[in-house]
C-alpha atoms as a PDB file:
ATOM      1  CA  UNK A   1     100.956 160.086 125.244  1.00  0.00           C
ATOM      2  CA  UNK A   2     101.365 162.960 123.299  1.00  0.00           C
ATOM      3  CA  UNK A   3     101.218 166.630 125.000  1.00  0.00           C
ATOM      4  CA  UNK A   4      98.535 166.830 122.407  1.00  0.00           C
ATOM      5  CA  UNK A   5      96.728 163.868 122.957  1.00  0.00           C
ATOM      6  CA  UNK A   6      96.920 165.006 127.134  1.00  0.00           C
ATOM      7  CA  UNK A   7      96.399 168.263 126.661  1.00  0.00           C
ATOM      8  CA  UNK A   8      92.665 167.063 124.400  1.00  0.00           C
ATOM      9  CA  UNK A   9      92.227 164.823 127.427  1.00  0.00           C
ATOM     10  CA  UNK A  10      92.728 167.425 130.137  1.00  0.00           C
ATOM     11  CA  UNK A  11      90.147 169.770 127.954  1.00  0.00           C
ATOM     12  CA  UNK A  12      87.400 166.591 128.239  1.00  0.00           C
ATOM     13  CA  UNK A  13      88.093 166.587 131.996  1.00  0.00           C
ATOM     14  CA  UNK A  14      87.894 169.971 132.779  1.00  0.00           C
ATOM     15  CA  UNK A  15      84.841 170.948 130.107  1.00  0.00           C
ATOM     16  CA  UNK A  16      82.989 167.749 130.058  1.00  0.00           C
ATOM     17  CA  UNK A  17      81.802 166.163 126.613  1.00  0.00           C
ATOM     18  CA  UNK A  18      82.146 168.052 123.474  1.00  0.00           C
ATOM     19  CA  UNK A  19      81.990 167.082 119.664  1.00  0.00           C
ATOM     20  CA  UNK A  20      85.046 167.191 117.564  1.00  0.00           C
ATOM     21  CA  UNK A  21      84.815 170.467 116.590  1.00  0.00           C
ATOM     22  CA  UNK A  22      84.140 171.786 119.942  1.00  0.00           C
ATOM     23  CA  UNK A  23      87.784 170.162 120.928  1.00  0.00           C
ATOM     24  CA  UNK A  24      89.038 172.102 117.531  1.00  0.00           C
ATOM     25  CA  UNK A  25      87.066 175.595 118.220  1.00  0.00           C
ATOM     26  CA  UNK A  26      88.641 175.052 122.004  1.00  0.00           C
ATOM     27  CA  UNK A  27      92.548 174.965 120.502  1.00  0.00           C
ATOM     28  CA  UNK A  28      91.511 177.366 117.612  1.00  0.00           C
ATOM     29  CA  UNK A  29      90.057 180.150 120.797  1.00  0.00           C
ATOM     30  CA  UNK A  30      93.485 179.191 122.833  1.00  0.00           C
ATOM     31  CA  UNK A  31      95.651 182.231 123.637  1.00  0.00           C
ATOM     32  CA  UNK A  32      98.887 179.310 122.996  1.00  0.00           C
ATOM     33  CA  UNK A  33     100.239 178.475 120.117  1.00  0.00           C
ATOM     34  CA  UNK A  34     102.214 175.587 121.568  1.00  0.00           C
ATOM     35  CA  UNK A  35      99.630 173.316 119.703  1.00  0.00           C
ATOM     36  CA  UNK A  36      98.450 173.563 116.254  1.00  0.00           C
ATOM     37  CA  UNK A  37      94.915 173.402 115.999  1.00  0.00           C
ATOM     38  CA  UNK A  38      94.747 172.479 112.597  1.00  0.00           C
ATOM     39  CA  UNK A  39      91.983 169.843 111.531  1.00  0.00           C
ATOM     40  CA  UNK A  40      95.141 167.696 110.376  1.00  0.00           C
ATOM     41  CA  UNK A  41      96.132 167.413 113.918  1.00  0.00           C
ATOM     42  CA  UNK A  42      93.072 167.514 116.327  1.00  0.00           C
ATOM     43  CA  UNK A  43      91.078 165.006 114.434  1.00  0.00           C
ATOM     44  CA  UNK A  44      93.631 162.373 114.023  1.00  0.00           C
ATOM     45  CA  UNK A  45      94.653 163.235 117.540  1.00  0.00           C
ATOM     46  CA  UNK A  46      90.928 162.479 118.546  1.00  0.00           C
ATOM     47  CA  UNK A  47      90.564 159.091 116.740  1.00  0.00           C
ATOM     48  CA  UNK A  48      94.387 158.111 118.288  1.00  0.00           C
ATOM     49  CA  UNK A  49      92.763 158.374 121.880  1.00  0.00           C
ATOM     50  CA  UNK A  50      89.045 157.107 120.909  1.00  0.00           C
ATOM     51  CA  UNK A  51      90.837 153.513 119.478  1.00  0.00           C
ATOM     52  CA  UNK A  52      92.862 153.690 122.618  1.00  0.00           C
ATOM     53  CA  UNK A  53      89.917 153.355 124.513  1.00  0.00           C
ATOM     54  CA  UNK A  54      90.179 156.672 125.980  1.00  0.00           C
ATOM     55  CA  UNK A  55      87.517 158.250 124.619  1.00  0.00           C
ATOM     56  CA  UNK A  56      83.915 157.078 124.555  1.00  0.00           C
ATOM     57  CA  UNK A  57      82.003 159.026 121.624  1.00  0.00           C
ATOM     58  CA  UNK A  58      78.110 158.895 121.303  1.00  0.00           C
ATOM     59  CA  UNK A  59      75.889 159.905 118.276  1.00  0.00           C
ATOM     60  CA  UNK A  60      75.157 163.520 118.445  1.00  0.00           C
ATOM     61  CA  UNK A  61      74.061 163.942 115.004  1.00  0.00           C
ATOM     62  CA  UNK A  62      71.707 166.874 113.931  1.00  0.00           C
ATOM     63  CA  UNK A  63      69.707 166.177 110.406  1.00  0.00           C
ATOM     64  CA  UNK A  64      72.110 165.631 108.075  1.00  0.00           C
ATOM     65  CA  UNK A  65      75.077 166.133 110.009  1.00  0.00           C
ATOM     66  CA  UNK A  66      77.170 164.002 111.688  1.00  0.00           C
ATOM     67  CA  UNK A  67      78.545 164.279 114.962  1.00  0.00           C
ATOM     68  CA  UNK A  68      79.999 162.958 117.525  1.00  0.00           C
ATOM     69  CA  UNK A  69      80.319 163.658 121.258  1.00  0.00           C
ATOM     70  CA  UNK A  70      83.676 162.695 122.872  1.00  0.00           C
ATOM     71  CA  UNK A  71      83.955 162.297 126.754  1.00  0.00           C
ATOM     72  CA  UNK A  72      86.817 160.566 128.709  1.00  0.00           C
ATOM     73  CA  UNK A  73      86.154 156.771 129.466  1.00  0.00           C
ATOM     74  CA  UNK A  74      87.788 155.600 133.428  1.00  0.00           C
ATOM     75  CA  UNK A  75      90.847 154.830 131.474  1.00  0.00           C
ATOM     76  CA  UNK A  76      91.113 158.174 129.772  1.00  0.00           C
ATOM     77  CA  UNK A  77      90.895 159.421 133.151  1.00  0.00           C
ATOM     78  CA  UNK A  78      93.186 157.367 134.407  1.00  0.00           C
ATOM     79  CA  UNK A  79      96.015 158.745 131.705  1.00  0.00           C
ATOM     80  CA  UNK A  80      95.026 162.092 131.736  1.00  0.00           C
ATOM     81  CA  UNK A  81      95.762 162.013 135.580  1.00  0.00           C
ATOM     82  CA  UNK A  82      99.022 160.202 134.775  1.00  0.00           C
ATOM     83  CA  UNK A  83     100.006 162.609 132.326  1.00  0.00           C
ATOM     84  CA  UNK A  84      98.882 165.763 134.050  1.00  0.00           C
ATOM     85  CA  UNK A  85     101.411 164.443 137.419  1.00  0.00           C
ATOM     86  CA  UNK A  86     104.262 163.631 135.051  1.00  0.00           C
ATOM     87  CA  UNK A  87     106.612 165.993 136.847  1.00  0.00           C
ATOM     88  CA  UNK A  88     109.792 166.377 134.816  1.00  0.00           C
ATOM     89  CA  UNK A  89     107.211 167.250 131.568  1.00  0.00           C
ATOM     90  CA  UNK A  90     105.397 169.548 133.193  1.00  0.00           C
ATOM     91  CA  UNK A  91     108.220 171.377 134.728  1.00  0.00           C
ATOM     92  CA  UNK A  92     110.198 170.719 131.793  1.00  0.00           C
ATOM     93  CA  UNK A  93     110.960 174.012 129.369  1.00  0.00           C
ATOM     94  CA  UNK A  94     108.408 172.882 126.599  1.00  0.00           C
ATOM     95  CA  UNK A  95     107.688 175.858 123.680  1.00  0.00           C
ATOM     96  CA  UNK A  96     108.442 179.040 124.851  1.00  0.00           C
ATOM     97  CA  UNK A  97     108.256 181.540 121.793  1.00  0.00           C
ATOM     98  CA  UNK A  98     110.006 183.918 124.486  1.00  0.00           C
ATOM     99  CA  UNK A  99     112.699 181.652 125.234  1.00  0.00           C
ATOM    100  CA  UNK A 100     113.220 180.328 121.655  1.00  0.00           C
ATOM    101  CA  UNK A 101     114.067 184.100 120.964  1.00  0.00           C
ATOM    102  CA  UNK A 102     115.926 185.946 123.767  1.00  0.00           C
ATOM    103  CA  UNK A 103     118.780 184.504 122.741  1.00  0.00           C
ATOM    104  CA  UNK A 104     119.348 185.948 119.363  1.00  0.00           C
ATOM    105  CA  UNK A 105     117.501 189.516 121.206  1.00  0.00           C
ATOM    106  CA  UNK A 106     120.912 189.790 123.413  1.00  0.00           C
ATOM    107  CA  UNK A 107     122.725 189.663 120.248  1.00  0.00           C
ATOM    108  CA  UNK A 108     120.984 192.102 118.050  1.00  0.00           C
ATOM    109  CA  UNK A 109     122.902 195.401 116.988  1.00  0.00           C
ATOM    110  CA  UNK A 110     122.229 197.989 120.303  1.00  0.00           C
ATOM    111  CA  UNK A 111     119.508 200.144 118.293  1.00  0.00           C
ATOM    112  CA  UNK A 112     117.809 197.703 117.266  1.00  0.00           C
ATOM    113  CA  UNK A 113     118.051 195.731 120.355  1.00  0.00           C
ATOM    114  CA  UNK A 114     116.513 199.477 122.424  1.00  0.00           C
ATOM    115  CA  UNK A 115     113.396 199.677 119.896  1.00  0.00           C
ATOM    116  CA  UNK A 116     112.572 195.982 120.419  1.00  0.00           C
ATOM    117  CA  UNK A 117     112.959 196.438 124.363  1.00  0.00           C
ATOM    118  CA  UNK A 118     110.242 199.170 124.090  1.00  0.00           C
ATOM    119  CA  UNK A 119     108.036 196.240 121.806  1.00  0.00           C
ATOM    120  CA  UNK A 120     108.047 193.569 124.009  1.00  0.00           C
ATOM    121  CA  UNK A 121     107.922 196.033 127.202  1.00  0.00           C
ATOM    122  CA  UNK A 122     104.624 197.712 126.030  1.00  0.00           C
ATOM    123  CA  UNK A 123     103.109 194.003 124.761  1.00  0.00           C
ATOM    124  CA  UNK A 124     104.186 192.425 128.269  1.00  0.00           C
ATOM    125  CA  UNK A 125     102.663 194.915 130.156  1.00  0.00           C
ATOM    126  CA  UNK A 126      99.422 195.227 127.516  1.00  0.00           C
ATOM    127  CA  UNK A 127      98.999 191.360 128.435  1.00  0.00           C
ATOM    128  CA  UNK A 128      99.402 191.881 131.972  1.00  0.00           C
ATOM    129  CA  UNK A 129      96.104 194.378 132.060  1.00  0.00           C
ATOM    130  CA  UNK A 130      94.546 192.084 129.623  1.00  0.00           C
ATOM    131  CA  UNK A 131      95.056 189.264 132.418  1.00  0.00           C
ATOM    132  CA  UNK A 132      94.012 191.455 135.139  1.00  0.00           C
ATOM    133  CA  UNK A 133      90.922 192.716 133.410  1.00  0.00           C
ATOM    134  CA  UNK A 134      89.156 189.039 133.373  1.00  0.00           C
ATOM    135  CA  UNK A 135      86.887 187.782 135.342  1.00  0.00           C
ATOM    136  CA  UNK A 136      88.508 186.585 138.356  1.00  0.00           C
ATOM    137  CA  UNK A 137      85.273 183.616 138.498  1.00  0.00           C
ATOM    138  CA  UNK A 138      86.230 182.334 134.866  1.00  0.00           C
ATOM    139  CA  UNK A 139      86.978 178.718 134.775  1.00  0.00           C
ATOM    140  CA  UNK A 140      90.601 179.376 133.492  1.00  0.00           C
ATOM    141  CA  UNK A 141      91.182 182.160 136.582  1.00  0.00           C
ATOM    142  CA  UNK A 142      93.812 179.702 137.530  1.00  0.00           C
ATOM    143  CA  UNK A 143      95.791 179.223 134.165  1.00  0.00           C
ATOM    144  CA  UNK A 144      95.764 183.050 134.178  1.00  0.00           C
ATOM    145  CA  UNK A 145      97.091 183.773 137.435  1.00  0.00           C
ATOM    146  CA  UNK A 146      99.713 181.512 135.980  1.00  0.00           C
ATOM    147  CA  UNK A 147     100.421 183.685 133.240  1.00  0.00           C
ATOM    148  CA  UNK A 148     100.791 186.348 135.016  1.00  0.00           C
ATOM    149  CA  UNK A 149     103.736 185.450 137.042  1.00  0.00           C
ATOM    150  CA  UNK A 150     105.464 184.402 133.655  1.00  0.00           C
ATOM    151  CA  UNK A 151     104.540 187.683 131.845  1.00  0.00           C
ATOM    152  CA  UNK A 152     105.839 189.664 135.132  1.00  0.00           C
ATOM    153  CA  UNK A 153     109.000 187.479 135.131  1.00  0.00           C
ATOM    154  CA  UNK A 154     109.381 188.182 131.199  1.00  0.00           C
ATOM    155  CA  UNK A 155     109.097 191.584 132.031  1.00  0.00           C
ATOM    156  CA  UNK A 156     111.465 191.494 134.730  1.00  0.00           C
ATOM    157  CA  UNK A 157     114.301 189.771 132.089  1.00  0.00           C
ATOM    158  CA  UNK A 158     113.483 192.483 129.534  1.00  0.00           C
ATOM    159  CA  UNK A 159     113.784 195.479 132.006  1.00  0.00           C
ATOM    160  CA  UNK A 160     117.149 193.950 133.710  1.00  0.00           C
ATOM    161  CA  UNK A 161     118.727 192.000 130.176  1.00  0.00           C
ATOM    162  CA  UNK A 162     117.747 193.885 127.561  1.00  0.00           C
END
C-alpha cells in the first residue's frame, strides 16, 4: 500500500464516509504537502483501493450529479490498521521539506546564510503560535501537538546550526 492509498484510508477511519471530492477537498485543506492532492492522484488512488475491496462506495447522487460515498469495508480496516503499525515507515524519515534543505542552508555564503536564519526563525516561531492558537478540542489536537515538538526541534537546529 501506498502512503497515499493509507494515508486516504486513515482519513475514512478517522472522518467516516465522504464522497470523492470530500477525500480531495480533505488533501487540498491539508497543512502537508507530502501528498499531492491533485485530481490525477486522489481519484485513481480512490478507485486503486475501491477494486481492492477496500472501499465500499454507495450512490450519493444529487439531481444530475453523480456521486459517490466511500467508507472503509472490514478489510480496508484491516490494512489501514496494518499500515498505520508499520513501524520502520512510520518512523522512517519520509518528506521533510526541512530536511531536504538544511543541507545546502549550512553551505550557503555566511550573509546569506544570517538573513535566511532570521526567515525560517520568524516562520518557525509564527507556526508555533499558529499551533498554539487552535482549539485544543479539534479532532486533529493530536497531529498538532505533534507538530509542535517538530517545529520546536526545527527551531532548536536553526538557533544552534545555523
Amino acid at each position: 500500500m501506498t502512503e497515499l492509498e493509507g494515508a486516504i484510508l486513515t482519513l475514512l477511519y478517522m472522518e467516516g464516509a465522504m464522497t470523492s471530492y470530500g477525500v480531495r477537498r480533505a488533501f487540498l485543506d491539508s497543512p502537508s504537502s507530502f501528498w499531492s492532492a491533485s485530481a490525477g492522484a486522489i481519484y485513481p488512488a480512490l478507485r486503486r483501493l475501491e477494486e481492492a475491496g477496500l472501499l465500499i462506495a454507495t450512490d450519493a447522487s444529487r439531481g444530475n450529479r453523480p456521486a459517490k460515498s466511500l467508507r472503509l469495508s472490514e478489510s480496508g480496516k484491516a490494512s489501514m490498521l496494518e499500515w498505520v503499525k508499520n513501524v520502520s515507515t512510520a518512523i522512517g524519515p519520509g518528506f521533510d521539506p526541512f530536511r531536504l534543505r538544511a543541507p545546502v542552508w549550512i553551505k550557503l555564503e555566511p550573509e546569506e546564510r544570517k538573513a535566511l536564519k532570521a526567515e525560517l526563525e520568524t516562520g518557525v516561531v509564527e507556526r508555533i503560535r499558529a499551533i498554539d492558537a487552535l482549539d485544543p478540542g479539534h479532532p486533529d489536537a493530536l497531529r498538532h501537538a505533534l507538530e509542535r515538538v517538530q517545529q520546536e526541534t526545527r527551531l532548536e537546529w536553526i538557533r544552534k546550526t545555523l
